[in-house]
Structure formats: C-alpha cells, structure tokens
N, C-alpha and C. Protein backbone atom coordinates (compact mmCIF):
# COMPACT_ATOMS: atom_id res chain seq x y z
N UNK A 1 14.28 -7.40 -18.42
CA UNK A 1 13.76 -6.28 -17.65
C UNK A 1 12.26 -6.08 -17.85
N UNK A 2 11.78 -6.84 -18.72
CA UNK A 2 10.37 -6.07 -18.99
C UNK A 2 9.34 -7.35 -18.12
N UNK A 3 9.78 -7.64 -16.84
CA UNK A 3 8.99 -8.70 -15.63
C UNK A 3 9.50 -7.90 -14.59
N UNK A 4 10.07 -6.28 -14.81
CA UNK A 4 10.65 -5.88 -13.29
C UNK A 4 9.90 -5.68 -12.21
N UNK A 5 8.53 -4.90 -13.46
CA UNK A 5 7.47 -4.59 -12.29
C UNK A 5 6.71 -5.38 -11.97
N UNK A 6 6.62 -6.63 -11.72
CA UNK A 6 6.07 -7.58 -11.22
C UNK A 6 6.94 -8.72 -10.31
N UNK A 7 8.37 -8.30 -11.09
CA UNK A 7 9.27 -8.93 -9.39
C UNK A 7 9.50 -7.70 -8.37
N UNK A 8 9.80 -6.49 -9.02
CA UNK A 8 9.46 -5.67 -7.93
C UNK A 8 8.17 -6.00 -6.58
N UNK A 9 7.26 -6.06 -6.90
CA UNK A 9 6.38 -6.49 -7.00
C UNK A 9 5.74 -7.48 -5.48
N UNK A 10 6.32 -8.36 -5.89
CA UNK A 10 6.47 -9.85 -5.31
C UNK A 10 7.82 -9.59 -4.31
N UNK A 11 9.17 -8.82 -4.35
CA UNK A 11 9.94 -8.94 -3.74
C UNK A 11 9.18 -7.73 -2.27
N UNK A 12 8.49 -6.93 -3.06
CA UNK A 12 7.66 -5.99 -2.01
C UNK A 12 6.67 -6.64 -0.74
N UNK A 13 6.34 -7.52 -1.66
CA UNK A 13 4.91 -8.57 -0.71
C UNK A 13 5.30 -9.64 0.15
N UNK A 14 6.56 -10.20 -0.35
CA UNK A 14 7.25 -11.00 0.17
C UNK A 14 7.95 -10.10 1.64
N UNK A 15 8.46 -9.26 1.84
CA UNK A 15 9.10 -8.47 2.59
C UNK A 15 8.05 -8.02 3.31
N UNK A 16 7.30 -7.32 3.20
CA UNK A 16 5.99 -6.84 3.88
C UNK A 16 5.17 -8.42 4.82
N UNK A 17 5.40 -9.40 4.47
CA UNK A 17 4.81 -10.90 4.71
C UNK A 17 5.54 -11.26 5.74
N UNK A 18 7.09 -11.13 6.11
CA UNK A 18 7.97 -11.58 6.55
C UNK A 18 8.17 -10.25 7.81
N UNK A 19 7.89 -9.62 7.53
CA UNK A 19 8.29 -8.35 8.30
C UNK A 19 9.75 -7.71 8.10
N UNK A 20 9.98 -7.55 6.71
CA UNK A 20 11.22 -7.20 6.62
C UNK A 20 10.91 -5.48 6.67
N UNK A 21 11.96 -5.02 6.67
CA UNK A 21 12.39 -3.18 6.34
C UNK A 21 12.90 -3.72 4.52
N UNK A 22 12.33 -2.59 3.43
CA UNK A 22 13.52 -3.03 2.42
C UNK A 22 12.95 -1.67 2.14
N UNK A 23 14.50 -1.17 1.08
CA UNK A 23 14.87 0.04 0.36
C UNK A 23 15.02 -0.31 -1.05
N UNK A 24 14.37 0.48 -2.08
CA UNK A 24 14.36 0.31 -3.06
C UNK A 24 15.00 1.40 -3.60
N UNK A 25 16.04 1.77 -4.83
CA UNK A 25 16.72 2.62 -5.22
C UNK A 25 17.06 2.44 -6.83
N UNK A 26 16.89 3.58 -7.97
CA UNK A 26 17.20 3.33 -8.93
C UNK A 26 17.84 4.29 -9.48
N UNK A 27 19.10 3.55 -10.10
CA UNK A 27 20.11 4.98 -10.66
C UNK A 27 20.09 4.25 -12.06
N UNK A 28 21.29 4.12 -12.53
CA UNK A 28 21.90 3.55 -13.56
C UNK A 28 21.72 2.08 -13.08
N UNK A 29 21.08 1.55 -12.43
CA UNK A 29 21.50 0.14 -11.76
C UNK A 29 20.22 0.18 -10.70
N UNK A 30 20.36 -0.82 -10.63
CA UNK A 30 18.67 -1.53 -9.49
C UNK A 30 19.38 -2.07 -8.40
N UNK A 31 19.37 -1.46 -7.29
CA UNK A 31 19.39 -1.74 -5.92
C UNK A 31 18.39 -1.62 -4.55
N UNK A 32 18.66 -3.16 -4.28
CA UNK A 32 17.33 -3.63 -3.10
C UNK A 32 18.81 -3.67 -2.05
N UNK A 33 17.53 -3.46 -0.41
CA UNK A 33 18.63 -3.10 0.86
C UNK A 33 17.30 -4.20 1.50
N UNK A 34 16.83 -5.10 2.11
CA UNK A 34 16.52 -5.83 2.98
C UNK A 34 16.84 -5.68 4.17
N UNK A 35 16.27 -5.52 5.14
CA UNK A 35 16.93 -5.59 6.34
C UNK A 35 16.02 -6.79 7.42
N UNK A 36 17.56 -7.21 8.57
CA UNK A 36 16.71 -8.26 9.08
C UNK A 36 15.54 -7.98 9.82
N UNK A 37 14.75 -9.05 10.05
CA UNK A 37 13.57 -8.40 10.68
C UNK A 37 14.18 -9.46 12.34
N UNK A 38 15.52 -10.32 12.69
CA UNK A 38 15.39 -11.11 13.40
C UNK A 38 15.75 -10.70 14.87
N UNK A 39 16.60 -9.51 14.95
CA UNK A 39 16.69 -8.59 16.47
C UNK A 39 16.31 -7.27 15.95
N UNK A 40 15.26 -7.12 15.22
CA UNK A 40 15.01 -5.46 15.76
C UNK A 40 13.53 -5.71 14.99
N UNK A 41 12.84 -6.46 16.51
CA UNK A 41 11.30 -6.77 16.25
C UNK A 41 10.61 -5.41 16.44
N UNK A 42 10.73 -4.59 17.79
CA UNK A 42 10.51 -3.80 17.79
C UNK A 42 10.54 -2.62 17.09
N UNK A 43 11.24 -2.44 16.01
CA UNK A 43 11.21 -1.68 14.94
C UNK A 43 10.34 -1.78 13.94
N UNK A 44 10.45 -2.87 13.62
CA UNK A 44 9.08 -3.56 12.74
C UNK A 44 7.82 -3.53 13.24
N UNK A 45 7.42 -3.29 14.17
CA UNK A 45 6.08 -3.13 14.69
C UNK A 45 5.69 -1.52 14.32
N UNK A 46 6.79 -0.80 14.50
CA UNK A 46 7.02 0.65 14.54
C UNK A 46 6.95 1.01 12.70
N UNK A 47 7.69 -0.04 11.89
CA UNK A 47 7.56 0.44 10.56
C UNK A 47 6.77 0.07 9.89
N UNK A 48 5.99 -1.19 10.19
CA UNK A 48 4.87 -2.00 9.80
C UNK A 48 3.57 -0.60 9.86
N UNK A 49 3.46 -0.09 11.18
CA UNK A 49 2.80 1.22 11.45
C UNK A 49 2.80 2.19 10.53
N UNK A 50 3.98 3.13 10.60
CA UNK A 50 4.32 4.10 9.64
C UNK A 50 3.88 3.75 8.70
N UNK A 51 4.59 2.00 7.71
CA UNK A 51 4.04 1.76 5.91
C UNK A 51 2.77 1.94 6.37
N UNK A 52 2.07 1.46 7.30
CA UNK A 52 -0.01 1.46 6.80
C UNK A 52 -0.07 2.95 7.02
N UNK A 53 0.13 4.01 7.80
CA UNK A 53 -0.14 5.24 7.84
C UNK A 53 -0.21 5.82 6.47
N UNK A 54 1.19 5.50 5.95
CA UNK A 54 1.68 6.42 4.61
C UNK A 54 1.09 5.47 3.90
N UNK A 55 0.35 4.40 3.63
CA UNK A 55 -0.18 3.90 2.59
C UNK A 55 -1.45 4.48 2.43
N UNK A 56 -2.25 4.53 3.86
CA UNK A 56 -3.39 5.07 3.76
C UNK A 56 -3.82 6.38 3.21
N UNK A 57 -2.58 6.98 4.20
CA UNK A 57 -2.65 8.51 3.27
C UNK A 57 -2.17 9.00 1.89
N UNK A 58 -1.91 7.94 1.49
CA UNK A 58 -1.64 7.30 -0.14
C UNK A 58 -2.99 7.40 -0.98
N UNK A 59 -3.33 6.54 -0.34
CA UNK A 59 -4.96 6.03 -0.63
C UNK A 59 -6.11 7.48 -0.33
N UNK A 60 -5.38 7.71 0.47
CA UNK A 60 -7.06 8.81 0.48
C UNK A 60 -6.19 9.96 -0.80
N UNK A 61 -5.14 10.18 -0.74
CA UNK A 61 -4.72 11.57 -1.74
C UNK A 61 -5.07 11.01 -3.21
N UNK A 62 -4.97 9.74 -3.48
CA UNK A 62 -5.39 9.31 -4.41
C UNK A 62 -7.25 9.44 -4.70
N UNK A 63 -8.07 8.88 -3.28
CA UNK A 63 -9.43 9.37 -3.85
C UNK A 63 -9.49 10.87 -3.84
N UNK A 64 -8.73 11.35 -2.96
CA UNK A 64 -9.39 12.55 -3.36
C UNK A 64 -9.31 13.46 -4.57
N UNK A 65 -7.91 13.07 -5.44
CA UNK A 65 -7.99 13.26 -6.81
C UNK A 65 -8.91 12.97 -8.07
N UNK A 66 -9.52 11.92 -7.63
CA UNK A 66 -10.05 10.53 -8.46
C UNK A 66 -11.32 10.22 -7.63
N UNK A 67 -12.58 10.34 -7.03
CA UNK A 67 -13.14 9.68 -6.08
C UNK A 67 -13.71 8.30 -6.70
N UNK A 68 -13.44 8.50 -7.88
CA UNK A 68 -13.96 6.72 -8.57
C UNK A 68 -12.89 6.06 -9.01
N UNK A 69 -12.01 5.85 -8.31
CA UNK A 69 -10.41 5.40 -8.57
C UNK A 69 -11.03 4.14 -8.16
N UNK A 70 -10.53 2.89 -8.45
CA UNK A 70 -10.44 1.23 -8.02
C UNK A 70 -9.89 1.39 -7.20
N UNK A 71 -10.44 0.12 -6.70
CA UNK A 71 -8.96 -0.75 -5.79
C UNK A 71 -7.89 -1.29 -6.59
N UNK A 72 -8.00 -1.69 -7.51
CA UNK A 72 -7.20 -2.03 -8.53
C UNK A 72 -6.03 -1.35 -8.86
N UNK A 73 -6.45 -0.38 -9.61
CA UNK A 73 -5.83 0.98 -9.87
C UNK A 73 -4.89 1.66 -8.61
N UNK A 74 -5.17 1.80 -7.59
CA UNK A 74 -4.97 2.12 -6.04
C UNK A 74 -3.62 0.90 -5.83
N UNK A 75 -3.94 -0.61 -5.65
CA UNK A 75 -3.32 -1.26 -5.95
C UNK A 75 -1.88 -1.26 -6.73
N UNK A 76 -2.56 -1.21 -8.16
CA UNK A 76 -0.81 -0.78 -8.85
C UNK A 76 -0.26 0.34 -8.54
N UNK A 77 -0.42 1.36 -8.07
CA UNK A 77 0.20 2.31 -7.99
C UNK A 77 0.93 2.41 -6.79
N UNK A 78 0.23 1.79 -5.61
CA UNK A 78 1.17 1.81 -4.64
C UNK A 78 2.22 0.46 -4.45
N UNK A 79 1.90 -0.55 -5.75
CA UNK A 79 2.22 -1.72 -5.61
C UNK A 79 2.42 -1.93 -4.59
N UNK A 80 1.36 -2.99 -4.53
CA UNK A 80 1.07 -4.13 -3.01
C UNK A 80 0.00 -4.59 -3.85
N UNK A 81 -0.48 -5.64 -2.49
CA UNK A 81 -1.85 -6.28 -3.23
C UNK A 81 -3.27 -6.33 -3.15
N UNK A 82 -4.03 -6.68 -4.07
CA UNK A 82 -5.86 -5.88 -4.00
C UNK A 82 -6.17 -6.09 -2.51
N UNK A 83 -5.63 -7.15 -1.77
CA UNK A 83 -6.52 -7.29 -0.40
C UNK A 83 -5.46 -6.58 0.44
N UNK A 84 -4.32 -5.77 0.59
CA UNK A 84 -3.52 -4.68 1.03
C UNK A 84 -4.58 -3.91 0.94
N UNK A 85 -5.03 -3.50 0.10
CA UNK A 85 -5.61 -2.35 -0.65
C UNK A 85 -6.76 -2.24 0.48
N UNK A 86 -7.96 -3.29 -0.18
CA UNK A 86 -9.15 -3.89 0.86
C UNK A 86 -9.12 -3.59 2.26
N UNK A 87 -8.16 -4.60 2.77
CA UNK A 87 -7.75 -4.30 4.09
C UNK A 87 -7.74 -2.69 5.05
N UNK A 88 -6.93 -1.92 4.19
CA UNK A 88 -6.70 -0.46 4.61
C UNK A 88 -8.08 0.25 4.09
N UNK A 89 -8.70 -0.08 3.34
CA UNK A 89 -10.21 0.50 2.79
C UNK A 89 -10.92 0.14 4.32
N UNK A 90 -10.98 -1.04 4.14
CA UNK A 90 -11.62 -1.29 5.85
C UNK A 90 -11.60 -0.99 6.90
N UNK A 91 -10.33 -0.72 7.59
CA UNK A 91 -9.42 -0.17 8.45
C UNK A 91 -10.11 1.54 8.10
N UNK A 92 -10.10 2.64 7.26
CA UNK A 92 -10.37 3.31 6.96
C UNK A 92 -12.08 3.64 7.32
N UNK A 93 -12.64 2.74 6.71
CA UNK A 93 -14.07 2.71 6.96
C UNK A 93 -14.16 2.51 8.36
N UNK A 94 -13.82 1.94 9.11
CA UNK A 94 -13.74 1.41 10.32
C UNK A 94 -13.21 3.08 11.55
N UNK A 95 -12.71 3.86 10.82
CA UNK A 95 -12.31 4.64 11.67
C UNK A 95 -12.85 5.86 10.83
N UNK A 96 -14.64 5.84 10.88
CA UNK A 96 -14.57 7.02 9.74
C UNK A 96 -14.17 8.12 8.91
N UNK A 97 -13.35 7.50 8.18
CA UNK A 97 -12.49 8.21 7.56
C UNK A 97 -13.08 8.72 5.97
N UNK A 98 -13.50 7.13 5.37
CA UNK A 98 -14.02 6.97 3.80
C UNK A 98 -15.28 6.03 4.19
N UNK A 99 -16.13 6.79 2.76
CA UNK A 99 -17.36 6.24 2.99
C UNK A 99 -17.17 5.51 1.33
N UNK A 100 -18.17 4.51 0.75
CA UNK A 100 -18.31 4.27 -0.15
C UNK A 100 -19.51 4.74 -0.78
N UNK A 101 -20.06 5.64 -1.38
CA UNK A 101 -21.33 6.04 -2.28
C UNK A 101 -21.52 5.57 -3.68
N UNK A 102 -22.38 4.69 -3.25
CA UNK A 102 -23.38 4.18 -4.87
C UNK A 102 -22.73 2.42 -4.72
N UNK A 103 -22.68 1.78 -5.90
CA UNK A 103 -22.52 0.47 -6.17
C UNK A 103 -21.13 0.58 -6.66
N UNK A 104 -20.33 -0.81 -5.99
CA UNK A 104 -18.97 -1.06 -6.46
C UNK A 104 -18.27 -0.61 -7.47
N UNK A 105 -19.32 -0.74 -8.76
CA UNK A 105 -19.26 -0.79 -9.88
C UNK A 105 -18.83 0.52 -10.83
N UNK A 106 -19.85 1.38 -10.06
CA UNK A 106 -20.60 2.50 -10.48
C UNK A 106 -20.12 3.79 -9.17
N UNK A 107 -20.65 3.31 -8.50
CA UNK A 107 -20.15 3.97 -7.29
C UNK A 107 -18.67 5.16 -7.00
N UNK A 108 -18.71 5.70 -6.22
CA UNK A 108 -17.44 7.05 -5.48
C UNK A 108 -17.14 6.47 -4.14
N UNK A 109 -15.70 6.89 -4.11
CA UNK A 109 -15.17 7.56 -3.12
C UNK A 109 -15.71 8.35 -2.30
N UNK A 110 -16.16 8.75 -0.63
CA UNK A 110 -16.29 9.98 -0.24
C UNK A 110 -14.85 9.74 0.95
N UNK A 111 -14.62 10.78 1.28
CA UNK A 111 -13.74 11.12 2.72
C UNK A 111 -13.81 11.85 3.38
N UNK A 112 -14.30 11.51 4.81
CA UNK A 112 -14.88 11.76 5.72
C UNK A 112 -14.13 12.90 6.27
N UNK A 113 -13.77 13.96 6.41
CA UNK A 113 -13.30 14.75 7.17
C UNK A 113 -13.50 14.85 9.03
C-alpha cells in the first residue's frame, strides 16, 4: 500500500488520456468504477469539460488561499500532472482570469476578477 498514491495516480492519467469517466471510492476497501469511453463519446466531451471547469476552480481556490502555491504543489493535490496543471494555468491566463506577478521562482499568484 505505501505506492497507492502514485498508482492512484497513474490509473487517474491513464483514464483522463483515454477518455475514460472513473470513480474513485474508499471505505474499508479501495474501489475504482471505469467507465467505457466506446458509445457514450458524447458524454466524454461533456465530462472532459466539467473535470477542466472543476479543476480550474480547484486551482484558483487554491491560489487564492496560497497566492505563491507551485504548480507542483497544485499538481499533487489535485493529482494529475505538472503539464495538466500548466496547461489549465494557460487556458486561465488566456481567458483573463490569473495573472502571474514577479519571477517563477519568487513570484505570486494574482486572480483576475
């Protein structure tokens, strides 16, 4: 068990890659739900949507807690991967949403209201 969160992980990226739907659930026991992606394309276009919505607005509730949060950091938490991350930063920037202030390094978060 102590590689879960990193097949978690990978079974997430893999599914997201493929265009699957999957459900993740934890009781006493670890259960994954996959669903096909092979007659209900049109759904997947529709949930592919929704995950980037709710990721994004993931991402901004996170800077706005944190405005010097990583991508990194951002990254593990929503587990997916740094260029997931990137990608929706861009997408974001792209629809002024988030600005970046100062150097990568050093640098904030802003969000654009």
């Amino acid at each position: 068990m102590e590689k879960a969160g990193t097949g978690i992980k990978r079974v997430k990226d893999a599914c997201t890659e493929n265009r699957n739907r999957y459900e993740f659930k934890f009781t006493d026991a670890f259960w994954i739900t996959i669903h096909s992606n092979i007659d209900d394309t049109d759904n997947d276009t529709d949930n592919d949507t929704d995950n980037d919505t709710d990721r994004k607005d993931s991402i901004l509730s996170f800077i706005q807690k944190d405005p010097k949060i990583t991508i990194n950091e951002i990254a593990k938490r929503l587990m997916v991967s740094k260029s997931t991350i990137l990608r929706d930063i861009k997408k974001l920037k792209a629809d002024n949403r988030l600005k970046r202030k100062g150097s990568e390094k050093k640098g904030s978060w802003e969000i654009i209201e």
